[in-house]
Protein backbone atom coordinates (compact mmCIF):
# COMPACT_ATOMS: atom_id res chain seq x y z
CA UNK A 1 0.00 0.00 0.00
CA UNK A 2 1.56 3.07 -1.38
CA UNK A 3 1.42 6.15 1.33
CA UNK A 4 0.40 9.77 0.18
CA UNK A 5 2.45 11.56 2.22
CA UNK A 6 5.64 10.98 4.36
CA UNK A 7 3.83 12.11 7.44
CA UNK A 8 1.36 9.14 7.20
CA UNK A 9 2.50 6.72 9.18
CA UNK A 10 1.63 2.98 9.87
CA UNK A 11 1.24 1.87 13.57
CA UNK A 12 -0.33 -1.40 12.64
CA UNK A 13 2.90 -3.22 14.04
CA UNK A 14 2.82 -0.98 17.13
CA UNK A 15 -1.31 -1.82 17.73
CA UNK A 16 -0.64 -5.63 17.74
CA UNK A 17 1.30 -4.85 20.88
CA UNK A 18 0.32 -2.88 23.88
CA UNK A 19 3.55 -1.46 25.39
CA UNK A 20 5.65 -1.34 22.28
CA UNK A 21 7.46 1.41 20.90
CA UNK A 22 9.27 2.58 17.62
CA UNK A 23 11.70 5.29 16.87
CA UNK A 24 10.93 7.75 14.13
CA UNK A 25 13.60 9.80 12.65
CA UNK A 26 12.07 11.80 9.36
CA UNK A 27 12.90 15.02 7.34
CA UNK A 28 10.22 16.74 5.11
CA UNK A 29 8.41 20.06 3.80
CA UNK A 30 5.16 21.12 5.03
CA UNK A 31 3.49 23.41 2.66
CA UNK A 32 1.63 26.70 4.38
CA UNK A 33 2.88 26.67 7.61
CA UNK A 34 2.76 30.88 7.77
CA UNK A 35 1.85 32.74 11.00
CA UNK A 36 1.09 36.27 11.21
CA UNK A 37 4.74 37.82 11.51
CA UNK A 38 6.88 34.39 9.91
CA UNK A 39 7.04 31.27 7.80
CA UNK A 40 8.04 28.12 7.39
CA UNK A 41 8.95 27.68 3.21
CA UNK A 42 7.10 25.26 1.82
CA UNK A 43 10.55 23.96 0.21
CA UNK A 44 12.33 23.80 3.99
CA UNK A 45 12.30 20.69 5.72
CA UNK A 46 10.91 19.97 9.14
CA UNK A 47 12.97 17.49 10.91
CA UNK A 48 10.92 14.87 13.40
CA UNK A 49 13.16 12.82 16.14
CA UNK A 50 10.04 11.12 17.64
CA UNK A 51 9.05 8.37 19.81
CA UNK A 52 5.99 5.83 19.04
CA UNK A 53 4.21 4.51 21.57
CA UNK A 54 1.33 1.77 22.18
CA UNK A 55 -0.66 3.13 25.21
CA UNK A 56 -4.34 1.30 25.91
CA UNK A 57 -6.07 4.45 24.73
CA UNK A 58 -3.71 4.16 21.40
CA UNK A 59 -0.72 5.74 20.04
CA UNK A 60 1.29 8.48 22.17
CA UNK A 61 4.13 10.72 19.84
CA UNK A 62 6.86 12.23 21.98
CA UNK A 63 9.60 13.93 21.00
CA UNK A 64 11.09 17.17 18.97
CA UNK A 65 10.07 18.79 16.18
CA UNK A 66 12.45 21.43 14.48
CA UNK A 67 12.12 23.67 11.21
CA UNK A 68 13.58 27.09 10.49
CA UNK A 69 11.72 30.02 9.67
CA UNK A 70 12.27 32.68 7.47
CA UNK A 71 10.97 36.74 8.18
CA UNK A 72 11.43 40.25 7.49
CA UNK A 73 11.39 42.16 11.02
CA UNK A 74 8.83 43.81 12.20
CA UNK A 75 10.39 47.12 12.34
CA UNK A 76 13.03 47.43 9.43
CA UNK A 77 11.93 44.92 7.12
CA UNK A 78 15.66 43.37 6.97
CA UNK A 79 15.54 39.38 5.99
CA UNK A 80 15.96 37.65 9.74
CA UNK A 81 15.04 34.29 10.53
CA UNK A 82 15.73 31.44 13.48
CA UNK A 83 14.88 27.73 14.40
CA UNK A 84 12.07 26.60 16.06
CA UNK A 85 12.38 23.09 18.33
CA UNK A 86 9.34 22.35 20.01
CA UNK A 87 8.69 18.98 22.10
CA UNK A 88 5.36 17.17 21.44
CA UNK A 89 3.38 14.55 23.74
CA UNK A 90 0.34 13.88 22.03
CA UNK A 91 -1.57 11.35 21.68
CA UNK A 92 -4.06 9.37 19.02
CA UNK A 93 -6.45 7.48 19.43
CA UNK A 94 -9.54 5.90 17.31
CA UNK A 95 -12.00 8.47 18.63
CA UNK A 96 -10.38 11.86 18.85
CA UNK A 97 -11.26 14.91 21.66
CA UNK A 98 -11.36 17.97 19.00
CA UNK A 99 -8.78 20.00 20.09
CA UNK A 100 -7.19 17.83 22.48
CA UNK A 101 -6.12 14.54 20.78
CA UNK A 102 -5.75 13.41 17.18
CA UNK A 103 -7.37 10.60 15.05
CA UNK A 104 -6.36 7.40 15.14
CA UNK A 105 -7.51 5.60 11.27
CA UNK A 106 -7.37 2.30 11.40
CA UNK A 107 -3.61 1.33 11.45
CA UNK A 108 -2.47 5.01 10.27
CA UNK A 109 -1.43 7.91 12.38
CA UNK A 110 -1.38 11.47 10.32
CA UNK A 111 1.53 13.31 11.59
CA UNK A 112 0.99 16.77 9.83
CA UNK A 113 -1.80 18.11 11.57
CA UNK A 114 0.04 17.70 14.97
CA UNK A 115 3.44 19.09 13.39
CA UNK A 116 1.25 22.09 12.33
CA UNK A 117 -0.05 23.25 15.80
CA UNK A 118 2.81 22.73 17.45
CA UNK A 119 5.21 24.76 14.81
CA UNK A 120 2.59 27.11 14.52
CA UNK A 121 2.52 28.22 17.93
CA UNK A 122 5.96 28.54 18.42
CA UNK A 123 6.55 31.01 15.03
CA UNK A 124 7.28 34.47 16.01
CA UNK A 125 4.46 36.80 15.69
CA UNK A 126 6.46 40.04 15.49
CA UNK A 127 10.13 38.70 14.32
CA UNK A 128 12.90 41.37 15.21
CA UNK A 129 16.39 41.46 13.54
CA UNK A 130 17.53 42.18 17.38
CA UNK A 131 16.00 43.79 20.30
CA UNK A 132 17.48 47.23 19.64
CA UNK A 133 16.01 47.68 16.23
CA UNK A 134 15.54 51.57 15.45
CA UNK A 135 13.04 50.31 12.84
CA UNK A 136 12.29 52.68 9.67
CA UNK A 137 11.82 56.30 9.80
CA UNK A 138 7.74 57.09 9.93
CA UNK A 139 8.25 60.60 7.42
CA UNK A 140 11.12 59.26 4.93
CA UNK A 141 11.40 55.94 5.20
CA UNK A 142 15.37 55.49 6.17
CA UNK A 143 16.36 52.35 8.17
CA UNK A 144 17.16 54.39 11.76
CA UNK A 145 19.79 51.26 12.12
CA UNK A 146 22.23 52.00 9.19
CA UNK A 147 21.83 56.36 9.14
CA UNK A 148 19.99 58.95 10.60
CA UNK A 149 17.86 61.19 9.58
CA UNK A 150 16.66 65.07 10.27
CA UNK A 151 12.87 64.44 10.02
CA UNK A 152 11.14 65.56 13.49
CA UNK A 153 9.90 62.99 15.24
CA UNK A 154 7.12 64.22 17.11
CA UNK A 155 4.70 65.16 14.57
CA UNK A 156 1.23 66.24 16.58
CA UNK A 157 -1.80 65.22 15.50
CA UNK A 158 -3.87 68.67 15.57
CA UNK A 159 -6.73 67.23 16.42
CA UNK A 160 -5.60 66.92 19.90
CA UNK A 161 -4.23 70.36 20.05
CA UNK A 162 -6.91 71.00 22.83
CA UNK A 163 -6.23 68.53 25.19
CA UNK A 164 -2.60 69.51 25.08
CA UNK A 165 -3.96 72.95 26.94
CA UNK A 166 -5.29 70.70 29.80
CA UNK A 167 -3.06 70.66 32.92
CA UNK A 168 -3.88 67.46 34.59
């Protein structure tokens, strides 16, 4: 039987037995892993060291999960990217708790959707080149980290102009 995907896996060995385990070493893409500030390519591999293991509920996945991620910061738009390694305990079974365990088919465990949350979660929202980043100017658009610039940088907004009168 010819498997779609590399993250399909067969635990029919590992069912036959309660108690028994199996390694899992495996390198692949996963295509549209993208939060809101970085991404994982869809050409990058995402490296698995796992352990599987037959529980009586069904199978429990432990281990690490690793994949770099690619950004532009937040503030300056340079390139800046990083590794994410994130440890997974999760377990499948036939009949699945949405959001808190994963399915179980037959004598098939479906590794992506559990490599998805957890990389998800862990891929920075607001990436930063470094902490210090000066960022762009607002007014002409320099990169505050390479030159300066002589735009002011308290522009008010007049519509506040009377609340600045208020002495509080």
């Amino acid at each position: 039987m010819a498997l779609p995907h590399p993250f399909r896996i067969p635990v029919a060995d590992l069912l036959r037995r309660s108690g028994s385990s199996r390694a899992l070493q495996l390198e692949a893409p996963v295509a549209g892993l993208a939060g809101p500030g970085a991404e994982i390519a869809a050409d990058v591999p995402v490296a698995l060291d796992l352990t599987l293991e037959r529980v009586s509920e069904g199978i429990v996945v432990r281990g690490m999960v690793r994949a770099h991620w690619a950004a532009a910061c937040s503030r300056c738009l340079a390139p800046v990217g990083g590794e994410i390694a994130v440890h997974v305990d999760e377990l499948y079974e036939p009949h699945p708790l949405a959001g808190e365990t994963y399915a179980l088919e037959i004598d098939i465990i479906d590794l992506e959707p559990m490599i998805r949350d957890a990389l998800l979660l862990e891929v920075p929202a607001k990436p930063l080149c470094r902490d210090d980043c000066a960022g762009l100017c607002p007014s002409c658009g320099i990169d505050r980290n390479v030159a300066g610039c002589e735009c002011g940088t308290t522009e008010l907004d007049p519509r506040w102009a009377a609340l600045r009168s208020l002495d509080l």
